[in-house]
C-alpha atoms as a PDB file:
ATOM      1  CA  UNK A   1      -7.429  20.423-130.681  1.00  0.00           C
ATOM      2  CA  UNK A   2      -5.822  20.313-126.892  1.00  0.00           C
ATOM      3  CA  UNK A   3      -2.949  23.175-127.760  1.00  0.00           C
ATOM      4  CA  UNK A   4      -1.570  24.751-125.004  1.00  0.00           C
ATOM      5  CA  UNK A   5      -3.184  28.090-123.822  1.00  0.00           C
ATOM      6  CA  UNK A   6      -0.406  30.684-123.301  1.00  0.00           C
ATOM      7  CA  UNK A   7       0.055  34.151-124.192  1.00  0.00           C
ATOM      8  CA  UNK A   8       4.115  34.017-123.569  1.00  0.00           C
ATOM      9  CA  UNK A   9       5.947  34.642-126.763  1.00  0.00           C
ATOM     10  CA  UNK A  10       7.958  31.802-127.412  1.00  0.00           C
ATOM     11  CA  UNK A  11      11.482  32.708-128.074  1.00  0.00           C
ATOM     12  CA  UNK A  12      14.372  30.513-129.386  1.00  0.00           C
ATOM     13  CA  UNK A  13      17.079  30.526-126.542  1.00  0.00           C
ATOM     14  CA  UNK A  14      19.180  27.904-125.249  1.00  0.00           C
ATOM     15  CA  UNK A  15      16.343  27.540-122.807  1.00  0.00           C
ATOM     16  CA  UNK A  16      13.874  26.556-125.276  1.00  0.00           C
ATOM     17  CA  UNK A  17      14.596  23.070-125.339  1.00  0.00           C
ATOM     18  CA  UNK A  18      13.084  23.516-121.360  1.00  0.00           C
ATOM     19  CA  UNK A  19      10.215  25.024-122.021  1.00  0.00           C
ATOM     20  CA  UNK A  20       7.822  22.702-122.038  1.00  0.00           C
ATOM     21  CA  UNK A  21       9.155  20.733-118.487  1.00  0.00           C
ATOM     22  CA  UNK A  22       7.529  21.207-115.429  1.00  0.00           C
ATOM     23  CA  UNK A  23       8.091  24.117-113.148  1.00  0.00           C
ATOM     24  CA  UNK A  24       8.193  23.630-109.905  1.00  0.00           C
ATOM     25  CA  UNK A  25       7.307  26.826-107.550  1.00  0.00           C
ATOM     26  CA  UNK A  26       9.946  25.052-105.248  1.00  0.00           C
ATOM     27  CA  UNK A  27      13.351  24.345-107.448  1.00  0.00           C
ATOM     28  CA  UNK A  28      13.937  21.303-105.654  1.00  0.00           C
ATOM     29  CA  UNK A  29      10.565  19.768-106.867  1.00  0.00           C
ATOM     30  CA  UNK A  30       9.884  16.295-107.292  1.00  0.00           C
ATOM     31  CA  UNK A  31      13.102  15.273-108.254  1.00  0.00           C
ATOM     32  CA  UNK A  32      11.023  12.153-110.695  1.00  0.00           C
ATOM     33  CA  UNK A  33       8.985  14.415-112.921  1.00  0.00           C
ATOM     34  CA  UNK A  34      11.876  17.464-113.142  1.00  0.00           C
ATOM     35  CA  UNK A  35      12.207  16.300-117.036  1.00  0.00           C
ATOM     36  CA  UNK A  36       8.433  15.507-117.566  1.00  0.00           C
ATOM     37  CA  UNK A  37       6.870  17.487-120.519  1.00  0.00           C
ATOM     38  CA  UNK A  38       3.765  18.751-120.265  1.00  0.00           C
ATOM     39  CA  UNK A  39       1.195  20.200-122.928  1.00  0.00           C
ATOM     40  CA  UNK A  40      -1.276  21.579-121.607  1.00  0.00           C
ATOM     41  CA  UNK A  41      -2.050  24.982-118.913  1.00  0.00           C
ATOM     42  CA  UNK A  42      -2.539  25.264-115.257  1.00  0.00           C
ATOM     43  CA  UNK A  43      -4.846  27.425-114.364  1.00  0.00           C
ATOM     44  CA  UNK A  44      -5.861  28.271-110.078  1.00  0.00           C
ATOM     45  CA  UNK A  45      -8.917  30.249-109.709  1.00  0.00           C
ATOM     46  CA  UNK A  46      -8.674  31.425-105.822  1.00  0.00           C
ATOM     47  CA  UNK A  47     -10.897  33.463-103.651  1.00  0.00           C
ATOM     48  CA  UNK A  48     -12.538  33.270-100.553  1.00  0.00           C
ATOM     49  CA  UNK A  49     -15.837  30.956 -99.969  1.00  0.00           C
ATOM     50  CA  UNK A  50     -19.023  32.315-101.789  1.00  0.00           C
ATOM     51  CA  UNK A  51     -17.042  34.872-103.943  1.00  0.00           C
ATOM     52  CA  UNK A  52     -17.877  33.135-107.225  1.00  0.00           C
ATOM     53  CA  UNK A  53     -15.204  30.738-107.954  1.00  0.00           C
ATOM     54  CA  UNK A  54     -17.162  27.395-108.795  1.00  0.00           C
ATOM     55  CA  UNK A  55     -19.270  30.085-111.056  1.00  0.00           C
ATOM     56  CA  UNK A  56     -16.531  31.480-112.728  1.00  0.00           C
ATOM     57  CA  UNK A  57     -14.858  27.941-113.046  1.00  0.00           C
ATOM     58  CA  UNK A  58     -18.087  26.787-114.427  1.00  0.00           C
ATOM     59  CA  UNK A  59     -17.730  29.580-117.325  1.00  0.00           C
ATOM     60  CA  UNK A  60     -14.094  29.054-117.983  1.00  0.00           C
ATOM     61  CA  UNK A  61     -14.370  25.658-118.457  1.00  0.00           C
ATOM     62  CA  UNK A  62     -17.533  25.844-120.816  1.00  0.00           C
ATOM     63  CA  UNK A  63     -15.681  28.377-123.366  1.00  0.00           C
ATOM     64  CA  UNK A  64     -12.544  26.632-123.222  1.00  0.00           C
ATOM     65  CA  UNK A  65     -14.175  23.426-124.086  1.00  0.00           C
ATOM     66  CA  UNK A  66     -16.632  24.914-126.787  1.00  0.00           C
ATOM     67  CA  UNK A  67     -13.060  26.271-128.280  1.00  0.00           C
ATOM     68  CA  UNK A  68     -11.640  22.798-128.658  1.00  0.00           C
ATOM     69  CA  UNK A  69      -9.958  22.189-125.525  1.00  0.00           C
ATOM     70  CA  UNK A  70     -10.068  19.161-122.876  1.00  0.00           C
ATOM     71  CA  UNK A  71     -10.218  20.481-119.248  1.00  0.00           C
ATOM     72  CA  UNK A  72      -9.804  18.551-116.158  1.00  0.00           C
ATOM     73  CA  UNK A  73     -10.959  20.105-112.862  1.00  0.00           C
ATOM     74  CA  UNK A  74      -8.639  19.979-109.762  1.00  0.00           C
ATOM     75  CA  UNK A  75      -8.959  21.578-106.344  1.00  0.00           C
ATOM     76  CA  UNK A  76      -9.750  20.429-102.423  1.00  0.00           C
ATOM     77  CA  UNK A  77     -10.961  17.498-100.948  1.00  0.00           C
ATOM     78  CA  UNK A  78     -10.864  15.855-104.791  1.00  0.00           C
ATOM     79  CA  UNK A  79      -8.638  13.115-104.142  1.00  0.00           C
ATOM     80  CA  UNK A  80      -9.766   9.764-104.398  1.00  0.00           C
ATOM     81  CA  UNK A  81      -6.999   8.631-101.926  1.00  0.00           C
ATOM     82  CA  UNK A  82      -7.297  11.355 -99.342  1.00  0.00           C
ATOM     83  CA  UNK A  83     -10.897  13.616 -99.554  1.00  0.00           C
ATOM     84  CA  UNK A  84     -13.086  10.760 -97.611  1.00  0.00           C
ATOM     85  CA  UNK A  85     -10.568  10.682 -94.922  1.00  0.00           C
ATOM     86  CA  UNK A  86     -10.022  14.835 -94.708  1.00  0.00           C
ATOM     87  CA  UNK A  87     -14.074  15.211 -94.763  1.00  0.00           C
ATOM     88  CA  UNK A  88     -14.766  12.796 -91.914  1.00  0.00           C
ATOM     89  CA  UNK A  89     -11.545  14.036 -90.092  1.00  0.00           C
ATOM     90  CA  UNK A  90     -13.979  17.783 -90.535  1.00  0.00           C
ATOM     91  CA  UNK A  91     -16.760  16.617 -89.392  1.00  0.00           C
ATOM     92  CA  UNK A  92     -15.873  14.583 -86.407  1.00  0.00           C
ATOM     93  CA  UNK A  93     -13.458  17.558 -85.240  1.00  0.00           C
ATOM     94  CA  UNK A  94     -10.875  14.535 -85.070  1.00  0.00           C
ATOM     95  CA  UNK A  95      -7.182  16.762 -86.288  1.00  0.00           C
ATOM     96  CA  UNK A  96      -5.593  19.622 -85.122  1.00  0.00           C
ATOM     97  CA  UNK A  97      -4.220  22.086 -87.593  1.00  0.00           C
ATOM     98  CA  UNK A  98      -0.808  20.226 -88.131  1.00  0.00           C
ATOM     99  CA  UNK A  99      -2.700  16.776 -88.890  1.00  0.00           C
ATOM    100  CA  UNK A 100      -5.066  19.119 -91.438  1.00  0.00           C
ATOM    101  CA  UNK A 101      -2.153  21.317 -93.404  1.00  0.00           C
ATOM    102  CA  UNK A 102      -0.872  17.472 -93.912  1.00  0.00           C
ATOM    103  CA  UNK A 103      -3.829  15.996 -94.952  1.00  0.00           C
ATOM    104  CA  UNK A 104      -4.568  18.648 -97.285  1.00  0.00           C
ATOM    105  CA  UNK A 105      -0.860  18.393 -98.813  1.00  0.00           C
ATOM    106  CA  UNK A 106      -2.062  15.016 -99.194  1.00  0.00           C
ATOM    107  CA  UNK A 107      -4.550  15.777-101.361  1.00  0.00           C
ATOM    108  CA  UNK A 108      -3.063  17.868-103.639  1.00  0.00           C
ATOM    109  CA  UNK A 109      -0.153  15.663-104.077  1.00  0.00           C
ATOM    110  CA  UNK A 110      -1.916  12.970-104.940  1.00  0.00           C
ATOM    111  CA  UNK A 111      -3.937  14.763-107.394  1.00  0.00           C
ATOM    112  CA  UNK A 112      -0.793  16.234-108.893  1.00  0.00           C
ATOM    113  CA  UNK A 113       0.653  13.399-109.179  1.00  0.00           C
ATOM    114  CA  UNK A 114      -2.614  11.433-110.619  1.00  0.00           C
ATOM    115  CA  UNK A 115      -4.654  14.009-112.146  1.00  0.00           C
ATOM    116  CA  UNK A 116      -2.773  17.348-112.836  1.00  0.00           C
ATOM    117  CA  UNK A 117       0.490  15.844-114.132  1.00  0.00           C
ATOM    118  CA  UNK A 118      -1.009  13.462-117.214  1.00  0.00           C
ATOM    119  CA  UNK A 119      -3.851  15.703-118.192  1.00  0.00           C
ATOM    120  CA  UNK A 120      -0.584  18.225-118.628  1.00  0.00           C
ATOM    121  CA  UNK A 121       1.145  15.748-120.136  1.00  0.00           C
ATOM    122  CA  UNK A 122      -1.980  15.108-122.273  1.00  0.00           C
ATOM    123  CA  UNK A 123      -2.588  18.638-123.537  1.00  0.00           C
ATOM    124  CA  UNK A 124      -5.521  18.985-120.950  1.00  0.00           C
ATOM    125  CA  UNK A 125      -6.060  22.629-119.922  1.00  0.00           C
ATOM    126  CA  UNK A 126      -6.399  21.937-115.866  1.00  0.00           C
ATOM    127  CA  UNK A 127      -8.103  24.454-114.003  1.00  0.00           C
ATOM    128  CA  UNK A 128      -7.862  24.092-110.206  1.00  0.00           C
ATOM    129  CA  UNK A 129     -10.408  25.288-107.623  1.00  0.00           C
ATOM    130  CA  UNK A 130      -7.669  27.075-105.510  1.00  0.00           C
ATOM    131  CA  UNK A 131      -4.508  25.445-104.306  1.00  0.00           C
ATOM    132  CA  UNK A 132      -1.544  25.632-102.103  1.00  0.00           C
ATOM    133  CA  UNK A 133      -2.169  29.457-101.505  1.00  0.00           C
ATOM    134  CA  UNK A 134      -5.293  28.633 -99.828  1.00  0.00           C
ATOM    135  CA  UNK A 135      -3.388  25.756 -97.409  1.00  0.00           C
ATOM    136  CA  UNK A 136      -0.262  28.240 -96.468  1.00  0.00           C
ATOM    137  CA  UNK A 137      -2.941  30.830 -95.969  1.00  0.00           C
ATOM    138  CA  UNK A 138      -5.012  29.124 -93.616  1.00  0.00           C
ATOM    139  CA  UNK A 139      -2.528  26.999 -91.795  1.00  0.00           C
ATOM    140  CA  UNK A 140      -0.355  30.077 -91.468  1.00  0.00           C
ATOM    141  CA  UNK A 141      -3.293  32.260 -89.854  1.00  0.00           C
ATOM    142  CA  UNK A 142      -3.872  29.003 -87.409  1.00  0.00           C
ATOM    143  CA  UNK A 143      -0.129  29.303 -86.368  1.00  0.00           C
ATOM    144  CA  UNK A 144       2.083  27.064 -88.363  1.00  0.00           C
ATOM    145  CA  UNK A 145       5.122  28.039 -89.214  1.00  0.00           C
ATOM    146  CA  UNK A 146       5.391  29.602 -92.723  1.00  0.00           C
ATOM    147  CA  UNK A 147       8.609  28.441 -94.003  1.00  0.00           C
ATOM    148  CA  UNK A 148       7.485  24.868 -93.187  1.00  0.00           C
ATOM    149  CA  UNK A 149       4.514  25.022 -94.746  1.00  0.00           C
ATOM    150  CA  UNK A 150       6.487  25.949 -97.887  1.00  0.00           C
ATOM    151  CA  UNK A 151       8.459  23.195 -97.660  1.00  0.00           C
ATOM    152  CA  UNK A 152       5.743  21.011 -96.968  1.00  0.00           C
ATOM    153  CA  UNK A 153       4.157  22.522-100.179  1.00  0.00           C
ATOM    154  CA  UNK A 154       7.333  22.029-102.021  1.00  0.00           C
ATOM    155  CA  UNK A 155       5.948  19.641-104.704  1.00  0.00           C
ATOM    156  CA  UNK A 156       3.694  22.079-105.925  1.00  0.00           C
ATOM    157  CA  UNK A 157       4.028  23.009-109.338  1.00  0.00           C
ATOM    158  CA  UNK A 158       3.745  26.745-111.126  1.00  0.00           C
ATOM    159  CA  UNK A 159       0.287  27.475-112.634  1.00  0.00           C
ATOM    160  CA  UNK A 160       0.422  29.222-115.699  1.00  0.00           C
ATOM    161  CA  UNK A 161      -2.473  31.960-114.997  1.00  0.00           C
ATOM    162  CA  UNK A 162      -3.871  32.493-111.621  1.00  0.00           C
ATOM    163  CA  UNK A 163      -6.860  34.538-110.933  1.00  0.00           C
ATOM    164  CA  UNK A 164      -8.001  35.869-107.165  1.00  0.00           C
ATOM    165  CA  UNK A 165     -11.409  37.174-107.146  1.00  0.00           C
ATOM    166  CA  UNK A 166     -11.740  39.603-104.761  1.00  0.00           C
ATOM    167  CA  UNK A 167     -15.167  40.866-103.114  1.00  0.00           C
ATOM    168  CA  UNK A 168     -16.082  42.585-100.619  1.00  0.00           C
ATOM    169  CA  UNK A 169     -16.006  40.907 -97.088  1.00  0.00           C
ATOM    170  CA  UNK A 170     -19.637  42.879 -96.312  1.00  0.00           C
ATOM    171  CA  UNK A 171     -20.865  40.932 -99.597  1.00  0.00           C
ATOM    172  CA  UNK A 172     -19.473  37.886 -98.918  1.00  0.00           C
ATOM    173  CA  UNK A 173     -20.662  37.181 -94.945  1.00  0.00           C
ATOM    174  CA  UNK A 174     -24.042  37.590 -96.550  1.00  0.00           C
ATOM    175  CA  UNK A 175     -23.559  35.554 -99.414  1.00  0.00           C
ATOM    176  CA  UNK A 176     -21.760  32.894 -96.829  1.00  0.00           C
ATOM    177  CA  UNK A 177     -24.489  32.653 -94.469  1.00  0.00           C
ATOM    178  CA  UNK A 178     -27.302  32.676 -97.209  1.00  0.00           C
ATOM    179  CA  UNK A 179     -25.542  29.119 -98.656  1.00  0.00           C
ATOM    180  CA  UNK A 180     -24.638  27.551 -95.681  1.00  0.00           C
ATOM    181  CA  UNK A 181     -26.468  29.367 -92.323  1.00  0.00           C
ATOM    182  CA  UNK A 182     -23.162  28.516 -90.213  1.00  0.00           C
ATOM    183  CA  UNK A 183     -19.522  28.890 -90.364  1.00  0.00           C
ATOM    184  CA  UNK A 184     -17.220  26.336 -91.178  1.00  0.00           C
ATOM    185  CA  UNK A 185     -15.511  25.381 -87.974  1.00  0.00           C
ATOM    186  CA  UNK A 186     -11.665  24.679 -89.979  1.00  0.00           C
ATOM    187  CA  UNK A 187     -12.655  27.422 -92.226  1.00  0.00           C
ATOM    188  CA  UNK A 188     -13.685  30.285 -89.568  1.00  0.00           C
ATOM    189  CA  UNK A 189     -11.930  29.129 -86.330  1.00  0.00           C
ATOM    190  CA  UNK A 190      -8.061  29.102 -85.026  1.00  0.00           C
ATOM    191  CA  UNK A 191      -7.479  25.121 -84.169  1.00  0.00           C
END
């Protein structure tokens, strides 16, 4: 009842034999998991805070699941390793923006590594509540250098569908301000 989502044709090629391993946005990768087989989809809803994406999420993950499928949620600040230390790190003002692009690749690769991987492996359908789009993004606007945040971000594997919702920035101030009356500091400010 887990089968993989995908709406690729499946072709017999030489590469077939391949297409079930991990693909890495980075070739290089992790060079442990290159010939890990996965089963399931990876899918990265992104999109700016308040624009819908824990509502959409919500939605895609209810129809999925009343299909058949098992769905594991993924996305910032989840690790069990590395979200205490990255929220109290936030709210102390404790990191500047080199300390927080590395605790957030952190995050993710522990959850790749102990979530996202074996529920792929699994058959899971994983659906991730943004990812390393959101990190280069951000870090990049603070200043870091782009082509070492992909590096740093090398690990990161290819989603399989990946939706941006896009709204309008006069709807989404309002909408931002109605949920949380302030701005983020390491969401709204260059560190």
């Amino acid at each position: 009842m887990t089968s993989r989502i995908s709406t690729k044709k499946k072709y017999t090629t030489s590469d077939s034999e391949d297409s079930n391993k991990i693909k890495f946005i980075n070739h290089s990768g992790i060079k442990y998991l290159k010939d890990v087989e996965i089963h399931g989809s990876f899918i990265v809803v992104e999109g700016p805070d308040a624009s819908g994406r824990s509502t959409q999420i919500q939605k895609i993950t209810e129809k999925l699941e009343a299909d058949g499928h098992a769905v594991v949620n993924a996305g910032l600040k989840r690790s069990d390793l590395i979200s205490k230390g990255i929220i109290e790190a936030k709210r102390n003002y404790q990191v500047g923006r080199r300390t927080m692009a590395l605790y957030y690749a952190a995050d993710f690769a522990d959850q790749l590594e102990n979530k996202i991987i074996p529920a792929l492996k699994a058959g899971f359908v994983v659906i991730s509540d943004r990812y390393i789009y959101t990190l280069i993004a951000r870090s990049s606007v603070r200043g870091i250098n782009k082509n070492w945040l992909h590096q740093l971000h090398s690990f990161a594997i290819k989603p399989d569908l990946i939706f941006y919702l896009n709204v309008n920035p006069y709807n989404l101030i309002h909408r931002v301000f109605k949920k949380n009356k302030s701005l983020d500091y390491y969401e709204s400010e260059r560190i």
